[in-house]
Protein backbone atom coordinates (compact mmCIF):
# COMPACT_ATOMS: atom_id res chain seq x y z
CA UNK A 1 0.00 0.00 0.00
CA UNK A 2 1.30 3.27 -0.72
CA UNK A 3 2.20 5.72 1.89
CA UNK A 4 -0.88 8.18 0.43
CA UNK A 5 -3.42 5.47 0.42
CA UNK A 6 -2.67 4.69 4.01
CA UNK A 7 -2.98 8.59 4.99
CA UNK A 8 -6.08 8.70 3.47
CA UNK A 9 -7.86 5.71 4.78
CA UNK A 10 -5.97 6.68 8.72
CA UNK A 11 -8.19 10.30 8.15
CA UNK A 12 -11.23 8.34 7.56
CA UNK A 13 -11.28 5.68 10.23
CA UNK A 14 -10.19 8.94 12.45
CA UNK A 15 -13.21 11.02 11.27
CA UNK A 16 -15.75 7.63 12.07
CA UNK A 17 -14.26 6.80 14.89
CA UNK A 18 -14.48 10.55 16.70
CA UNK A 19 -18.02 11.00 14.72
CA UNK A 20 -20.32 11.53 17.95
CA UNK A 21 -23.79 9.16 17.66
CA UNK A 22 -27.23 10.71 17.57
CA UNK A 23 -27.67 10.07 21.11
CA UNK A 24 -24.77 12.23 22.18
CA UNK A 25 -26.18 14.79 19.97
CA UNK A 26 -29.46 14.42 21.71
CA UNK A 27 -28.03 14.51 25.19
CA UNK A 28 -25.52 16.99 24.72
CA UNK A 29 -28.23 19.26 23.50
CA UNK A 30 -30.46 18.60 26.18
CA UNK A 31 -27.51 19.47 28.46
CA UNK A 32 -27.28 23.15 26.59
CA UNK A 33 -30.60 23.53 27.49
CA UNK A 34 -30.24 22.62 30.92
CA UNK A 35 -27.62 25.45 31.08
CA UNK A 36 -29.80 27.96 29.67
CA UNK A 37 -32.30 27.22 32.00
CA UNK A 38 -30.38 27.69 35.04
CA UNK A 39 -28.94 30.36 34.03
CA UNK A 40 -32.30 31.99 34.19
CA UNK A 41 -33.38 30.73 37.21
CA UNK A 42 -35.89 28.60 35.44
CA UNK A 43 -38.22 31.19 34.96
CA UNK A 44 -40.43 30.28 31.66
CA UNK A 45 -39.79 26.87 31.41
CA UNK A 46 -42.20 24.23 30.33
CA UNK A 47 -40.71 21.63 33.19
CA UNK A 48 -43.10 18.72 31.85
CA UNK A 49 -42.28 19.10 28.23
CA UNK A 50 -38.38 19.28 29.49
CA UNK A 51 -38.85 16.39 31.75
CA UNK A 52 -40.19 14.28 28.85
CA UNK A 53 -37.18 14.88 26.17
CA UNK A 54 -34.67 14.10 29.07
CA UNK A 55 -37.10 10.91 29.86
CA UNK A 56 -37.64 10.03 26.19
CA UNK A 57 -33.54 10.22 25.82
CA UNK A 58 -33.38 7.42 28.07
CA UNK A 59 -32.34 9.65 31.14
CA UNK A 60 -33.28 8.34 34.61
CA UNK A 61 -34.17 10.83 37.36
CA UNK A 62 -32.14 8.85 40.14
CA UNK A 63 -28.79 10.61 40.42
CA UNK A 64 -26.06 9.94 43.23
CA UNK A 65 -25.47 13.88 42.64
CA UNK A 66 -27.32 16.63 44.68
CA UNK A 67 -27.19 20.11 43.57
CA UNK A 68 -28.92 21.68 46.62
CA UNK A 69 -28.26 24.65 48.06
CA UNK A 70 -25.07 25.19 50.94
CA UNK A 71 -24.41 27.42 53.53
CA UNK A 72 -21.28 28.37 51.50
CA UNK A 73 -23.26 29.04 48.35
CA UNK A 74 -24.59 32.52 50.35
């Protein structure tokens, strides 16, 4: 195999193998939303259509991980 043929086919198996899946997609932009809504405190958010896209992305609502408020947060 020539040295160019071997380039070529390394920068495709590269570009599959780094390719994110439509589920990453899904739950990275569920996690931008997220973001945005705690950054605004919230406020104008349809929490039962929200809850349902996380749900429907195969997110459970069990987490090890509590986010409530501390002393220390003021």
């Amino acid at each position: 195999m020539e040295l160019e043929t071997v380039n070529k086919l390394y920068l495709e198996l590269s570009q599959v193998v780094t390719a994110k899946t439509a589920r990453e997609l899904e739950l990275e932009d569920l996690l931008t939303s997220a973001r945005a809504i705690a950054q605004r405190g919230g406020e104008a958010t349809a929490w039962d259509r929200f809850d349902a896209a996380v749900a429907r992305a195969g997110v459970g609502s069990v987490t090890a991980k509590v986010f409530k408020v501390l002393p220390s947060d003021g």
